[in-house]
C-alpha atoms as a PDB file:
ATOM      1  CA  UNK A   1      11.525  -5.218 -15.580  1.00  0.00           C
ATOM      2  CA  UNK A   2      12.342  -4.147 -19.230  1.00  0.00           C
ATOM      3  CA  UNK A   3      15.184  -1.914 -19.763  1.00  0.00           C
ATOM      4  CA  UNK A   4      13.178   1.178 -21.234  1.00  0.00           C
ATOM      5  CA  UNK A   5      16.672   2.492 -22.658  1.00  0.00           C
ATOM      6  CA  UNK A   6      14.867   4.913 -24.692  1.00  0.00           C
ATOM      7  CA  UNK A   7      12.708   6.328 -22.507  1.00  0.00           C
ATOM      8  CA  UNK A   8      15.398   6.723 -19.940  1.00  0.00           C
ATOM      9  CA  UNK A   9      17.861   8.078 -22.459  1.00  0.00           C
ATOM     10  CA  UNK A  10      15.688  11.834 -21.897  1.00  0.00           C
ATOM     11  CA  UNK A  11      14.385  11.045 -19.143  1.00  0.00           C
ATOM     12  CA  UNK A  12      14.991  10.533 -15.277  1.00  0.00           C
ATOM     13  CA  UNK A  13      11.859   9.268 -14.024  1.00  0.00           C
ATOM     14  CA  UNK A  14       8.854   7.492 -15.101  1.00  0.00           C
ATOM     15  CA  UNK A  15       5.540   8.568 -13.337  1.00  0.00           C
ATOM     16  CA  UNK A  16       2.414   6.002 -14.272  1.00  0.00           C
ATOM     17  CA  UNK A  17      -0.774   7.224 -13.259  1.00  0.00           C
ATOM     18  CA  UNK A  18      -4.226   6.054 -13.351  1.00  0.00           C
ATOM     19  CA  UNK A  19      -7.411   7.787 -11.817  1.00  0.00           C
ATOM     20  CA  UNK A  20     -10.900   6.353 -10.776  1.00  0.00           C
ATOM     21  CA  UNK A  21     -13.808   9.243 -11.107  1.00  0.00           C
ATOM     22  CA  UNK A  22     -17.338   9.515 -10.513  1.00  0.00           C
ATOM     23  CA  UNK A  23     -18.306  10.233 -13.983  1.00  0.00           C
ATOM     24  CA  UNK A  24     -17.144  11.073 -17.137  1.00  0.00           C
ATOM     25  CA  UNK A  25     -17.449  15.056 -17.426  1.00  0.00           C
ATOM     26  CA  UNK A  26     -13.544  16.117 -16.671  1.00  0.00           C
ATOM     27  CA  UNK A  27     -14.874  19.895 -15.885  1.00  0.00           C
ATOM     28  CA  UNK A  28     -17.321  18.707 -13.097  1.00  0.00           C
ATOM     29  CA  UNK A  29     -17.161  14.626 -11.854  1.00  0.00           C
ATOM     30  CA  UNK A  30     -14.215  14.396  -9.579  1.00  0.00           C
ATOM     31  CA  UNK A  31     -11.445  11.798  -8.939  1.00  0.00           C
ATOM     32  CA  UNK A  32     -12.363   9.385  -6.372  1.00  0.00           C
ATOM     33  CA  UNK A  33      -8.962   7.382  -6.347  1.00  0.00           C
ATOM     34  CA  UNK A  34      -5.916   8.179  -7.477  1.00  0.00           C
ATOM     35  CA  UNK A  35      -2.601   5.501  -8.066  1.00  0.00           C
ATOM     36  CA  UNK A  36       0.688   6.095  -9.804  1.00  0.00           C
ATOM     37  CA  UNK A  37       3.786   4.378 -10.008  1.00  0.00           C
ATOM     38  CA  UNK A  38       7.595   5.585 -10.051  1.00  0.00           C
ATOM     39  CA  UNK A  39      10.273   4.456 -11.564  1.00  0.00           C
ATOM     40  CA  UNK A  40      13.706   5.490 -11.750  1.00  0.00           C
ATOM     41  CA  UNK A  41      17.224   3.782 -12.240  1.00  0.00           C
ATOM     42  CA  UNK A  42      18.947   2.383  -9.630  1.00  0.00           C
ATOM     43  CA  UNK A  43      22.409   1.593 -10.422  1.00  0.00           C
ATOM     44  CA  UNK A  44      21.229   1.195 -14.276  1.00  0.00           C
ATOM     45  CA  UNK A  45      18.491  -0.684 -13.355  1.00  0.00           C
ATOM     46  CA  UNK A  46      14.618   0.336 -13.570  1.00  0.00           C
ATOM     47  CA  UNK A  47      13.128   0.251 -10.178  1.00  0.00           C
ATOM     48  CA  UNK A  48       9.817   1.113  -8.874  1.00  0.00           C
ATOM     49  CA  UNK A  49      10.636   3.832  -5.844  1.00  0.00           C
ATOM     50  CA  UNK A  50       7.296   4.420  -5.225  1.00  0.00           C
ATOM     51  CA  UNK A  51       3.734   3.046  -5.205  1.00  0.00           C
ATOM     52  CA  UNK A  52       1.169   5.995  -4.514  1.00  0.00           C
ATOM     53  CA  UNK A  53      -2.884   4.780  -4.176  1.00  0.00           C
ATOM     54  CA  UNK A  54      -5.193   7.454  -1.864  1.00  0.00           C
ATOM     55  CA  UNK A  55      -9.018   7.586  -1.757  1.00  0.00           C
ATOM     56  CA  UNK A  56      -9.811  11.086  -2.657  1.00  0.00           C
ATOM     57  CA  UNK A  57     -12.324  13.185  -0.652  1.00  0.00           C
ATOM     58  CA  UNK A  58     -15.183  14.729  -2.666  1.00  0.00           C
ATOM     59  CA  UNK A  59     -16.293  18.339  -2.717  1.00  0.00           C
ATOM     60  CA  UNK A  60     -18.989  19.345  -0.252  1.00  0.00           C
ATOM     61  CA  UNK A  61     -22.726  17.567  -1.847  1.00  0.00           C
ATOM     62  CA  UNK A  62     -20.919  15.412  -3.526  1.00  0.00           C
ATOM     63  CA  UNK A  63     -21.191  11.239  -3.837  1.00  0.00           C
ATOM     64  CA  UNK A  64     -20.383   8.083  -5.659  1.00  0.00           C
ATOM     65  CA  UNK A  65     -23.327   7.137  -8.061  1.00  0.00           C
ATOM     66  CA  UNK A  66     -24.302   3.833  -7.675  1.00  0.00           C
ATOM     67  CA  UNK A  67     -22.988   2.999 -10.878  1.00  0.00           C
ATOM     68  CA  UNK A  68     -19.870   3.904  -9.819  1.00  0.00           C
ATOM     69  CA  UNK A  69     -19.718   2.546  -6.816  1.00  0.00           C
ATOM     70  CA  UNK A  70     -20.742  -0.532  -8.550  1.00  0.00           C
ATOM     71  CA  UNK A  71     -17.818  -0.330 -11.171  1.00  0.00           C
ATOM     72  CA  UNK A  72     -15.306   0.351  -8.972  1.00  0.00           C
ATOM     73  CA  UNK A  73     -16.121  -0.992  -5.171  1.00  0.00           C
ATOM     74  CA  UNK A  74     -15.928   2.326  -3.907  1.00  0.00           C
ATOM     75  CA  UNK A  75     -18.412   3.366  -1.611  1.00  0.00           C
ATOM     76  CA  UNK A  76     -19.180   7.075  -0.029  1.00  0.00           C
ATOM     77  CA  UNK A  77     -18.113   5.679   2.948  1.00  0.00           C
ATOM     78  CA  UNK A  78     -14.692   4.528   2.188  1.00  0.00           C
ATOM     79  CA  UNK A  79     -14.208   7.683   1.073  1.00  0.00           C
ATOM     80  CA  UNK A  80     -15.761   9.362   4.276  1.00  0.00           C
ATOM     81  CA  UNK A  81     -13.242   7.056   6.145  1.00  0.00           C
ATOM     82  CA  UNK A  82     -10.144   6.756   4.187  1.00  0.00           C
ATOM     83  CA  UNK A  83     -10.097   9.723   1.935  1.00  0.00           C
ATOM     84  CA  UNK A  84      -7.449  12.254   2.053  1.00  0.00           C
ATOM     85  CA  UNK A  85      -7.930  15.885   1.284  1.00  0.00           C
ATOM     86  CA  UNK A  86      -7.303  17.318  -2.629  1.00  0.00           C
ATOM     87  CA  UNK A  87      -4.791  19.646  -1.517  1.00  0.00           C
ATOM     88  CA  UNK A  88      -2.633  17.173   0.194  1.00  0.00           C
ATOM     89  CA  UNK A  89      -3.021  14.636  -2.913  1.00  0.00           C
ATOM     90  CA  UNK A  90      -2.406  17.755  -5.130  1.00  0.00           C
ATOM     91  CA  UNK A  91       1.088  18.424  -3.068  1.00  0.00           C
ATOM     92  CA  UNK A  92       2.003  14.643  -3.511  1.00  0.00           C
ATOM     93  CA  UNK A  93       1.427  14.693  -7.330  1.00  0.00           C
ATOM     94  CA  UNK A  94       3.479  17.805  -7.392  1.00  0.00           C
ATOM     95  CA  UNK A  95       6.422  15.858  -5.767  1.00  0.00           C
ATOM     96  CA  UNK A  96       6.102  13.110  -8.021  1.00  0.00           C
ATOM     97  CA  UNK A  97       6.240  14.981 -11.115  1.00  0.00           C
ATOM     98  CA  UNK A  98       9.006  17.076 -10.356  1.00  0.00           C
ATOM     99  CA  UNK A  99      12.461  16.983 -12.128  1.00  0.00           C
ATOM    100  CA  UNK A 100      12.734  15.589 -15.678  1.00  0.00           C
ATOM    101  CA  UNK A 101       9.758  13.435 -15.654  1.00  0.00           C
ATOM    102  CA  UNK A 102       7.853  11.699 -18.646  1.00  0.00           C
ATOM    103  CA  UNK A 103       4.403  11.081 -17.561  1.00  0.00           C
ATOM    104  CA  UNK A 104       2.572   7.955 -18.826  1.00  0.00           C
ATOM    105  CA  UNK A 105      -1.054   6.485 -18.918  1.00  0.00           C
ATOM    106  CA  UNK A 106      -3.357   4.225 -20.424  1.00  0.00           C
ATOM    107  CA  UNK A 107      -5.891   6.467 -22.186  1.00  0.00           C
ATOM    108  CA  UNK A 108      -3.339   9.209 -20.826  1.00  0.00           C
ATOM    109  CA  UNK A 109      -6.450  12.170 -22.359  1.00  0.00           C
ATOM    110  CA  UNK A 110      -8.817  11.252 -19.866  1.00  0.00           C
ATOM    111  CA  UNK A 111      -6.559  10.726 -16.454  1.00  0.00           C
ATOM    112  CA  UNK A 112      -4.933  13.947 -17.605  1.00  0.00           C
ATOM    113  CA  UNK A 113      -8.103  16.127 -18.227  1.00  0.00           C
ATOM    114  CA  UNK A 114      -9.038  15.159 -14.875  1.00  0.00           C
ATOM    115  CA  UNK A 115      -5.712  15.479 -13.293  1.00  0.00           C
ATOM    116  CA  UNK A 116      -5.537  19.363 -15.042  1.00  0.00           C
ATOM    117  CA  UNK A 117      -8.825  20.185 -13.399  1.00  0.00           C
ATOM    118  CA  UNK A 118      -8.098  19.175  -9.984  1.00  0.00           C
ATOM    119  CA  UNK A 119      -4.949  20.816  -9.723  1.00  0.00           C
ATOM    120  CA  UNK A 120      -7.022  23.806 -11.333  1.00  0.00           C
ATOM    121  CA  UNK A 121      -9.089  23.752  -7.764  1.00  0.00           C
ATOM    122  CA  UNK A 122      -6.831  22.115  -5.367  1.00  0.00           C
ATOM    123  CA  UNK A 123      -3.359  22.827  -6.387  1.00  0.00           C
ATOM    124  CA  UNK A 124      -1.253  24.117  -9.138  1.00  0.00           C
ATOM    125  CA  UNK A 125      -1.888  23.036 -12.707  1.00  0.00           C
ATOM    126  CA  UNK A 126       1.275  24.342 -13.874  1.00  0.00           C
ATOM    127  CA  UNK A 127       3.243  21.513 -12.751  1.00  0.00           C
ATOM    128  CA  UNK A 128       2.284  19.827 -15.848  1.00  0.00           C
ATOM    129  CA  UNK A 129       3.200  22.174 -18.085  1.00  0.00           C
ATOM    130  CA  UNK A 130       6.753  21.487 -19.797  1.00  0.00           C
ATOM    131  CA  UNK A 131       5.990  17.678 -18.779  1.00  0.00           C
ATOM    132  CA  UNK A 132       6.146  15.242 -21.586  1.00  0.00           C
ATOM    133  CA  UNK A 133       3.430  12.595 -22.430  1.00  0.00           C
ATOM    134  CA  UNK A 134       2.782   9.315 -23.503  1.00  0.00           C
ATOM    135  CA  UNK A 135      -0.454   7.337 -23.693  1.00  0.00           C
ATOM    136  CA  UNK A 136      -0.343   3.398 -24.288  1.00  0.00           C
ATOM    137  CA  UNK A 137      -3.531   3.497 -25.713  1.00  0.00           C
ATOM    138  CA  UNK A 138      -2.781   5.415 -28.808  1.00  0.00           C
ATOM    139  CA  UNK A 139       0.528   2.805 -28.646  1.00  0.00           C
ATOM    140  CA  UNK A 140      -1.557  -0.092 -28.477  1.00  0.00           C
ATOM    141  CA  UNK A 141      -4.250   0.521 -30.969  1.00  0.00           C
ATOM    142  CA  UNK A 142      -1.112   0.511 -33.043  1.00  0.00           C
ATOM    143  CA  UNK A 143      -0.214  -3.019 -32.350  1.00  0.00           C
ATOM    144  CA  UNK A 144      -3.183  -4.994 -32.481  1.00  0.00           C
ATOM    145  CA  UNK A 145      -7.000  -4.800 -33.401  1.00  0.00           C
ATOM    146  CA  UNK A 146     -10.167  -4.163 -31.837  1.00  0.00           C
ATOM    147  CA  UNK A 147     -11.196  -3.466 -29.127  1.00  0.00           C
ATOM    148  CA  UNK A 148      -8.796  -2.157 -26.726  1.00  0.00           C
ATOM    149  CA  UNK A 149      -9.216  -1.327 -23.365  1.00  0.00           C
ATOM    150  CA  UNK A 150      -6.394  -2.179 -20.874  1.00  0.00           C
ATOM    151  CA  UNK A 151      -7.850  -5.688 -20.152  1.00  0.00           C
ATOM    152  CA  UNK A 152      -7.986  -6.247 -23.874  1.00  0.00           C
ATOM    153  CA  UNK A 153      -3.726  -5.280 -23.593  1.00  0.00           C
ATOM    154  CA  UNK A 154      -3.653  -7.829 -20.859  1.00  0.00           C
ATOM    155  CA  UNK A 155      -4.799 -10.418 -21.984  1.00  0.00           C
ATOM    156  CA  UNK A 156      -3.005  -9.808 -25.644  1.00  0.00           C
ATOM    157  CA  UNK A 157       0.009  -9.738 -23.599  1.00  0.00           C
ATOM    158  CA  UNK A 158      -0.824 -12.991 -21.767  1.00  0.00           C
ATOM    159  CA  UNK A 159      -0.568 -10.852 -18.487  1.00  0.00           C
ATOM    160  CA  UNK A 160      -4.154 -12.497 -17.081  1.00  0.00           C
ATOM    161  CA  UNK A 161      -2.869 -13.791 -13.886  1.00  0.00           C
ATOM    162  CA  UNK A 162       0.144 -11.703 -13.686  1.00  0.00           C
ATOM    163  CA  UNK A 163      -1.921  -8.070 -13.519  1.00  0.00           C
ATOM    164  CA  UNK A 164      -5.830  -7.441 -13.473  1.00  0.00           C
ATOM    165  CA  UNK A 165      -8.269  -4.459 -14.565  1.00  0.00           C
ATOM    166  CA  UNK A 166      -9.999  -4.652 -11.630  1.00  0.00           C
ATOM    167  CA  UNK A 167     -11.171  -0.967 -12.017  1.00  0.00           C
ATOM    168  CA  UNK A 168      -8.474   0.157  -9.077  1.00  0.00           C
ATOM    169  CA  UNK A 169      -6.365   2.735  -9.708  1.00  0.00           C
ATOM    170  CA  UNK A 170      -4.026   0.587  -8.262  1.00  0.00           C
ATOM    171  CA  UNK A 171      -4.519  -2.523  -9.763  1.00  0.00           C
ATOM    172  CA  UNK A 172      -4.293  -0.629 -13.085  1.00  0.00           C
ATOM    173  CA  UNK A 173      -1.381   1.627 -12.678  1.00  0.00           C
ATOM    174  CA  UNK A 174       0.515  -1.848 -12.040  1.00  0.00           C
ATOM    175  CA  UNK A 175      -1.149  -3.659 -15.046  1.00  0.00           C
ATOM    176  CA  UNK A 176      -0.154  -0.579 -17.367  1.00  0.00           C
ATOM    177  CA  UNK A 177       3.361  -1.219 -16.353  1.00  0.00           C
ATOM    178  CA  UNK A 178       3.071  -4.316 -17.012  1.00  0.00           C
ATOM    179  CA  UNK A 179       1.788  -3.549 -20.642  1.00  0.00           C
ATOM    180  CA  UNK A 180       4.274  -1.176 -21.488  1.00  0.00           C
ATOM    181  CA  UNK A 181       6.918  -3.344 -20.719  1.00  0.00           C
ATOM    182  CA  UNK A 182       5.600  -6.287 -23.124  1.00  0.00           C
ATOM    183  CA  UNK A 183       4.929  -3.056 -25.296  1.00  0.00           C
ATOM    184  CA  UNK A 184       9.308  -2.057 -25.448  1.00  0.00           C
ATOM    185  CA  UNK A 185       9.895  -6.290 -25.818  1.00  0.00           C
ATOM    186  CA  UNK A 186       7.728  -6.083 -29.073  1.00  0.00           C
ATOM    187  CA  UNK A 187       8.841  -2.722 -30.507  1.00  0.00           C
ATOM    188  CA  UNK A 188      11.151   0.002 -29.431  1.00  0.00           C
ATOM    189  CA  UNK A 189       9.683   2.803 -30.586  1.00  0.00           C
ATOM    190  CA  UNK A 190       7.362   4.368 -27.719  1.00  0.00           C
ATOM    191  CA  UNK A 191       9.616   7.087 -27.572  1.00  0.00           C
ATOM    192  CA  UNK A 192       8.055   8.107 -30.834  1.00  0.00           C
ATOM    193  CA  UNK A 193       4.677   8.178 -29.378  1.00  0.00           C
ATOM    194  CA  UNK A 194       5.872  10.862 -26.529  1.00  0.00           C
ATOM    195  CA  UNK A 195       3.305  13.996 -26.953  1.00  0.00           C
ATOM    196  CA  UNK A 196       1.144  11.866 -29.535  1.00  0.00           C
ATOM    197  CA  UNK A 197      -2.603  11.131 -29.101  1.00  0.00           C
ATOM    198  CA  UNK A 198      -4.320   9.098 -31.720  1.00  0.00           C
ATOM    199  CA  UNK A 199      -8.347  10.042 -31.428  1.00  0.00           C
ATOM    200  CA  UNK A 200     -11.019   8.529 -33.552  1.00  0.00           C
ATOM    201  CA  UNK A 201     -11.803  10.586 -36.542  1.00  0.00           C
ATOM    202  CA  UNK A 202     -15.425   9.300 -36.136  1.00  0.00           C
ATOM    203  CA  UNK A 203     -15.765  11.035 -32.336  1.00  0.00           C
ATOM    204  CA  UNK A 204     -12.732  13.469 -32.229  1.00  0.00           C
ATOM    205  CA  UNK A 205     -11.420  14.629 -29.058  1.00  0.00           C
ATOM    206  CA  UNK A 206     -12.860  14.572 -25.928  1.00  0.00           C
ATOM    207  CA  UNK A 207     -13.181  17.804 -24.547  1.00  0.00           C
ATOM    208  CA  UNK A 208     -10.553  20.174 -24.224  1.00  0.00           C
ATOM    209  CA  UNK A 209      -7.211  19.068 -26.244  1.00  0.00           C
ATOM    210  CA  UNK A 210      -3.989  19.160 -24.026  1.00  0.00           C
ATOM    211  CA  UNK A 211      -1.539  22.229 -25.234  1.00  0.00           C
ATOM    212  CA  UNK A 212       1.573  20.572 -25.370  1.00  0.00           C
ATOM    213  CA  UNK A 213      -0.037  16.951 -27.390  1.00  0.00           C
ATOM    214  CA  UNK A 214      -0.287  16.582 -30.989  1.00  0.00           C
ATOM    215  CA  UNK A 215      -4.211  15.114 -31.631  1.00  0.00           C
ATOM    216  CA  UNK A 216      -3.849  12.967 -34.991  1.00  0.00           C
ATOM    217  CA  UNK A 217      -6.958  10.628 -35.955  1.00  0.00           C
ATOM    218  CA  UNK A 218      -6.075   7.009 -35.343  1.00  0.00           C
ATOM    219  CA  UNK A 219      -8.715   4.335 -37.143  1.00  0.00           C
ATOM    220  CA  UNK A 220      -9.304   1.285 -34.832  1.00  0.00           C
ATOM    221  CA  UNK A 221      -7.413  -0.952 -37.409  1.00  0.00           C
ATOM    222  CA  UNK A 222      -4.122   1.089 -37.746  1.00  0.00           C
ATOM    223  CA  UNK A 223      -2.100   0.185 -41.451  1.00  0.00           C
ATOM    224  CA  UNK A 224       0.733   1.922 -40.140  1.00  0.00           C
ATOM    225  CA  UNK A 225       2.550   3.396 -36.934  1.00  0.00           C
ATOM    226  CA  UNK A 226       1.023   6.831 -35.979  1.00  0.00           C
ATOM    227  CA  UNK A 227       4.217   8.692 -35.638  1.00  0.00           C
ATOM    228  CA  UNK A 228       4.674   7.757 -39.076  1.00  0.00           C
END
């Protein structure tokens, strides 16, 4: 695993977090899964400590669209079997995120809007408040061209075989590790990018901005780092 000497150099832990939802609207679809990934030094090493993926039960009426279902292999019925209940998922992400912790995600707006608005039901929303941020996307549409989903990072990365964007929380928590590792060996500068979205000037943001983020437009062909 790469060092991450900045990143570690404010920071204790390292929570990675990706989310699988039945739509796209943060302030009424729902997460369906949700993974994240720990990491902390062990003796001056980074180590993973933990490895969190639960199906999340829905709210009375409601289901995984087809499309969804489709998308992700989830079914209403592996929720109705293995899902676990908001509040208890709510209390875990509220362990995880305790302490000096620098919370990271590919795309980090969207897992984030939908993280705020579950805790907003289920739990306690102010746990991420005074919790830094980094996204990989806005990091990675720095480094290369369009397009650039996570599977376009993998395979830049020559990660194919290594990691997959299988759309799994799970499968992409660990592939976003993955990336932002190859991301430090390139450049060591993503503590720069802490509490930095880039957004499209073209489509702006995507619903509510995030308090504590600074929203600057980032172009799909970047001349220059954003931070910059």
């Amino acid at each position: 695993m790469a060092q991450f000497e900045s990143l570690f150099s404010k920071y204790d832990r390292l929570v990675l977090l990706d989310t699988e939802t039945t739509g796209l609207i943060f302030s009424r679809d729902e997460i369906i899964e949700f993974a994240a990934v720990v990491v902390e030094r062990i003796d001056g090493v980074p180590t993973v400590i933990q490895e969190y993926d639960q199906l999340v039960t829905l709210s009375p009426g409601g289901f995984v669209p087809a499309n969804i279902e489709k998308l992700t292999g989830i079914s209403n019925q592996d929720i109705l079997e293995r899902g676990i209940a908001k509040t208890r998922v709510c209390r875990d992400i509220s362990e995880m995120l305790s302490g000096n912790t620098l919370i990271i995600a590919y795309n980090a707006h969207f897992d984030l809007s939908f993280l705020y608005y579950m805790l907003l039901r289920d739990g306690d929303p102010a746990i991420l408040k005074g919790k830094d941020k980094l996204d990989l996307l806005t990091v990675y549409k720095d480094r290369r061209s369009f397009p650039h989903k996570l599977c376009n990072a993998i395979d830049a990365y020559q990660l194919s075989g290594k990691v997959v964007n299988s759309h799994r929380a799970v499968d992409d928590v660990l592939a976003t590790l993955a990336v932002m590792e190859e991301m430090e060996k390139e450049r060591d500068d993503l503590l720069c990018y802490v509490n930095l979205f880039g957004y499209h000037p073209t489509y702006g943001i995507d619903g509510k901005p995030i308090g504590s983020v600074t929203y600057k437009p980032q172009s799909y062909d970047a001349l220059q780092p954003l931070y910059k």
